[in-house]
Structure formats: structure tokens, C-alpha cells
Protein backbone atom coordinates (compact mmCIF):
# COMPACT_ATOMS: atom_id res chain seq x y z
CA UNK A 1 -72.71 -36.50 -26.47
CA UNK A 2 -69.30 -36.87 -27.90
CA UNK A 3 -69.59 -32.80 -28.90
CA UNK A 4 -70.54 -31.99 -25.72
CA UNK A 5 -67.55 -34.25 -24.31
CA UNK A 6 -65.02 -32.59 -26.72
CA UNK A 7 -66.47 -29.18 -26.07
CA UNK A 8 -65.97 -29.35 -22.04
CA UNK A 9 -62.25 -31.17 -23.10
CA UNK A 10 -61.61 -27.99 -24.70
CA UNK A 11 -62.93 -25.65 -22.29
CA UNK A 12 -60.94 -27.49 -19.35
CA UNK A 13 -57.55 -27.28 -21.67
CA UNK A 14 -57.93 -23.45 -22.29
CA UNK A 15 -58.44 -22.78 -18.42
CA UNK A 16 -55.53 -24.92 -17.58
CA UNK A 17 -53.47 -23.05 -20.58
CA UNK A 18 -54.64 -19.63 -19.05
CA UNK A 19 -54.01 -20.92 -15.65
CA UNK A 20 -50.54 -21.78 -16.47
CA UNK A 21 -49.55 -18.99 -19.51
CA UNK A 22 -52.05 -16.16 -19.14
CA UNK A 23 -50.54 -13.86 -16.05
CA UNK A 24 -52.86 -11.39 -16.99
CA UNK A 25 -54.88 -11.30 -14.08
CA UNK A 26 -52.05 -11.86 -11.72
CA UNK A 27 -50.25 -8.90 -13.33
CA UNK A 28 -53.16 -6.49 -13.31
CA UNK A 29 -53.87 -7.26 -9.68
CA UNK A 30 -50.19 -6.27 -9.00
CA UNK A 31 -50.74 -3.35 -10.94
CA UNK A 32 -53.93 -1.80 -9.05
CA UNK A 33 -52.49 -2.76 -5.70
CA UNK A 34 -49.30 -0.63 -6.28
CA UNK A 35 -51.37 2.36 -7.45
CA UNK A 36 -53.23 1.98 -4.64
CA UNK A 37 -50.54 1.67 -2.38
CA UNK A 38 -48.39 4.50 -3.85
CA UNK A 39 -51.63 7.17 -4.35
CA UNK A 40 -53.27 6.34 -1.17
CA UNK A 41 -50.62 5.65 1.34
CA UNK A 42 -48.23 8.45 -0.01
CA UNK A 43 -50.82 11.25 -1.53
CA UNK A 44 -49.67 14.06 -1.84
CA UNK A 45 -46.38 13.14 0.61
CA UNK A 46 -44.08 13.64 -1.87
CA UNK A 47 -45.40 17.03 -3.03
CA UNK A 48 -45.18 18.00 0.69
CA UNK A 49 -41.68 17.19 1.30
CA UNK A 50 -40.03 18.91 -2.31
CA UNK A 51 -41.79 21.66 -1.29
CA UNK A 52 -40.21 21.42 2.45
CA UNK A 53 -37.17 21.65 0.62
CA UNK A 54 -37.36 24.52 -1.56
CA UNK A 55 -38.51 26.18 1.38
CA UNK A 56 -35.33 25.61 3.30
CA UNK A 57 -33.13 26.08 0.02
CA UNK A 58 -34.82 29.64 -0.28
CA UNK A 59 -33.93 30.27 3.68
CA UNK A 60 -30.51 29.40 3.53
CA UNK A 61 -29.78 31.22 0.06
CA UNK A 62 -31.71 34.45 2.22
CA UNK A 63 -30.29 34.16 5.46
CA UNK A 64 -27.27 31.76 5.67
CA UNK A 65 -25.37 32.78 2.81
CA UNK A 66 -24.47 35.79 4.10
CA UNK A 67 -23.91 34.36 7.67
CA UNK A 68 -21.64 31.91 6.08
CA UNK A 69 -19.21 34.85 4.31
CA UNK A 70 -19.10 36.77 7.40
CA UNK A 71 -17.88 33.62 9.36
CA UNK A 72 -15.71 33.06 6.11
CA UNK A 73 -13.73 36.50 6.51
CA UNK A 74 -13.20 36.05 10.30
CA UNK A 75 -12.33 32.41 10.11
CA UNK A 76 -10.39 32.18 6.99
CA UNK A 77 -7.54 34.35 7.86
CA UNK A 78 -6.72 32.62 11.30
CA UNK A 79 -7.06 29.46 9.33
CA UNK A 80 -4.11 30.68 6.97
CA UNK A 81 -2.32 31.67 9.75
CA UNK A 82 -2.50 28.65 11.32
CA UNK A 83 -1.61 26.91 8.04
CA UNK A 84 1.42 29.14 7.31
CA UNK A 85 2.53 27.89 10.76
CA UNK A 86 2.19 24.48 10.08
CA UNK A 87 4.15 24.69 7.00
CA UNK A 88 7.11 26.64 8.24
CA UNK A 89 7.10 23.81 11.08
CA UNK A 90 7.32 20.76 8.55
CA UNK A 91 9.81 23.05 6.91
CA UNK A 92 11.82 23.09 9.51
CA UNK A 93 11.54 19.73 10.44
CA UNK A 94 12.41 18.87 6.87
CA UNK A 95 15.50 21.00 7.03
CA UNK A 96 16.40 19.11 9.89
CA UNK A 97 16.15 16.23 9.33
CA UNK A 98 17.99 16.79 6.13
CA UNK A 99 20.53 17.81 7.96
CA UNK A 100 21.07 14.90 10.33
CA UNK A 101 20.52 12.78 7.07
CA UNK A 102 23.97 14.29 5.79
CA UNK A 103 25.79 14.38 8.93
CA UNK A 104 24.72 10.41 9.49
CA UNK A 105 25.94 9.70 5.84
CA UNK A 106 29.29 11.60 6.07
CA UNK A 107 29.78 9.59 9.58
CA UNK A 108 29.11 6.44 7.79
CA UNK A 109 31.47 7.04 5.03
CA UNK A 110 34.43 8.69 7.74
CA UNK A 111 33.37 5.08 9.26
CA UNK A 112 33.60 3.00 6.23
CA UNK A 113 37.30 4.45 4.81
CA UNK A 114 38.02 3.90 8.52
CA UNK A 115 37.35 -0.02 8.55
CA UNK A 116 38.96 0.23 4.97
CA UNK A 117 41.98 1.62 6.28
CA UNK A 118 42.13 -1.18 8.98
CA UNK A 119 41.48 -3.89 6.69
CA UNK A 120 44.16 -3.24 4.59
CA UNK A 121 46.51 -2.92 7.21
CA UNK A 122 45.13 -5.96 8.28
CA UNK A 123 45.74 -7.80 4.87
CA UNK A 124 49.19 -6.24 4.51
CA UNK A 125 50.82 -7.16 7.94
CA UNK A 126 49.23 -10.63 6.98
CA UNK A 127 51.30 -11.03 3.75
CA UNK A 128 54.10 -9.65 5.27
CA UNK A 129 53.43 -12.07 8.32
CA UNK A 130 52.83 -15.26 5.41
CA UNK A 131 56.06 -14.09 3.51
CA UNK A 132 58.29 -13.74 6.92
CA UNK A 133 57.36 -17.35 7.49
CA UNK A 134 57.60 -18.54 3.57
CA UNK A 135 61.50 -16.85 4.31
CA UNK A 136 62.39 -18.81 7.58
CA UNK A 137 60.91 -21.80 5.78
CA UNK A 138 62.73 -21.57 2.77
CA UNK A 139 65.82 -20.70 5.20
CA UNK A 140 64.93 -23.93 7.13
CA UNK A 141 64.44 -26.16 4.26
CA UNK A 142 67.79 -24.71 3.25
CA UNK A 143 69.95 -25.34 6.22
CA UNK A 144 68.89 -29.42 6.34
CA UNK A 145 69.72 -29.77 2.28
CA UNK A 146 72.83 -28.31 3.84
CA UNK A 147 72.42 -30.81 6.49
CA UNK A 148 71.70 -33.78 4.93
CA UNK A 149 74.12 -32.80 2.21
CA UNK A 150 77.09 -32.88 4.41
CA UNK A 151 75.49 -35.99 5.94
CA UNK A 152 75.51 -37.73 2.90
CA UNK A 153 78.68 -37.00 1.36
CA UNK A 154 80.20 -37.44 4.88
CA UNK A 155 78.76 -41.20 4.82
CA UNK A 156 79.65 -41.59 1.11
CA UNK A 157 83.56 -40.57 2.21
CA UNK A 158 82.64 -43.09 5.36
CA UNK A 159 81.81 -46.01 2.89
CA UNK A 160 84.45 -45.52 0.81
């Protein structure tokens, strides 16, 4: 009785342990339902469709190749033309705008020695404006030492 006990224990414990660890079964289902899907759903699908292509690869290299040169050579040099205009336009634009770039700078710098010019007439008729009244200051202060001078050595004679 115990045997038989242990002997079911055991059986129970390796179902549960394949149960949980053996994925076998799950995995092999997975398997045979992707083969079936890919071999019975697609068949020969794929097949079908690279030879599609090749088909249309071999009818383009026959027939459009030489559709596409001919359309090359009549396209092409109008293209170029077209091209060559463009460029000689930006070229001429460039040139252009070159030139306004210089005329703009030598404006700015006629401009600049211009306010330089003004400034410095502007600095030197202030120094000579400061100095002219340093002068009449220095005369002022001058004429009362003179003034207070004669004042005090009149009062001095006055007092004595």
C-alpha cells in the first residue's frame, strides 16, 4: 500500500515537473501549426510571385531599356540646357550681389571716416571751448587777487 502510495506520489510529481519544465509538446504544436500555416496558406505563392518578377525584369531589360535611352538623348540635352541657364543666372546673381556687397562696404567706410571726421572736430572745438574758459578763469581768478590785493593793502595803509 505504501508502494503503491509512493509510486502514484511519483507519477503525480513527474507530470507536474513536465507540466511546468517540459515545453515539448507546446513547442511541437507551434511547430506543425506554422508549417501548416506557411505550406498550406502560401503554397506555392511565393514561387508565383519571384517568377512574376523575373518576368517583368526580362520585359523591361527587352523593351524599356531601349525606350529609356531614346527618351535619354532627347531629354538630356534640354535638361543641360536648362541647367547651363540656371547656372549663368545664379552667376549673375552672384556677381551682383557681390557687387552691391562692395559698393555697401565702401559706403559704410566713406560713412564711418565721415562720423570720424566729425567727432574729432567735435572733441577739438571742445578742448579749445574747455581751455577758452580755463583762460577767462584763470584771467578772472587773476583780476580779484588783484582785487583783493589792492583791497588789502589799501586797508592795511587804512589801519595804520
Amino acid at each position: 500500500m505504501t508502494f503503491n502510495i509512493m509510486t502514484e506520489l511519483s507519477r503525480e510529481i513527474g507530470e507536474i515537473w513536465s507540466r511546468l519544465f517540459d515545453h515539448r509538446p507546446f513547442l511541437n504544436g507551434e511547430i506543425k501549426f506554422m508549417l501548416k500555416e506557411f505550406e498550406e496558406k502560401r503554397g506555392d505563392r511565393e514561387v508565383e510571385n519571384l517568377f512574376s518578377i523575373l518576368e517583368k525584369l526580362t520585359d523591361i531589360k527587352d523593351s524599356q531599356v531601349e525606350k529609356i535611352k531614346k527618351s535619354g538623348e532627347t531629354g538630356l540635352p534640354i535638361l543641360t540646357e536648362k541647367l547651363e541657364q540656371a547656372l549663368q543666372l545664379s552667376e549673375e546673381v552672384e556677381k551682383e550681389y557681390l557687387e552691391c556687397h562692395k559698393v555697401n562696404e565702401k559706403k559704410r567706410q566713406e560713412n564711418r571716416e565721415k562720423r570720424q571726421k566729425e567727432w574729432d572736430q567735435f572733441i577739438d572745438d571742445m578742448n579749445f571751448k574747455c581751455q577758452r574758459i580755463d583762460n577767462t578763469f584763470e584771467e578772472k581768478e587773476e583780476e580779484l587777487r588783484d582785487l583783493y590785493a589792492d583791497l588789502n593793502h589799501k586797508l592795511n595803509i587804512a589801519n595804520k
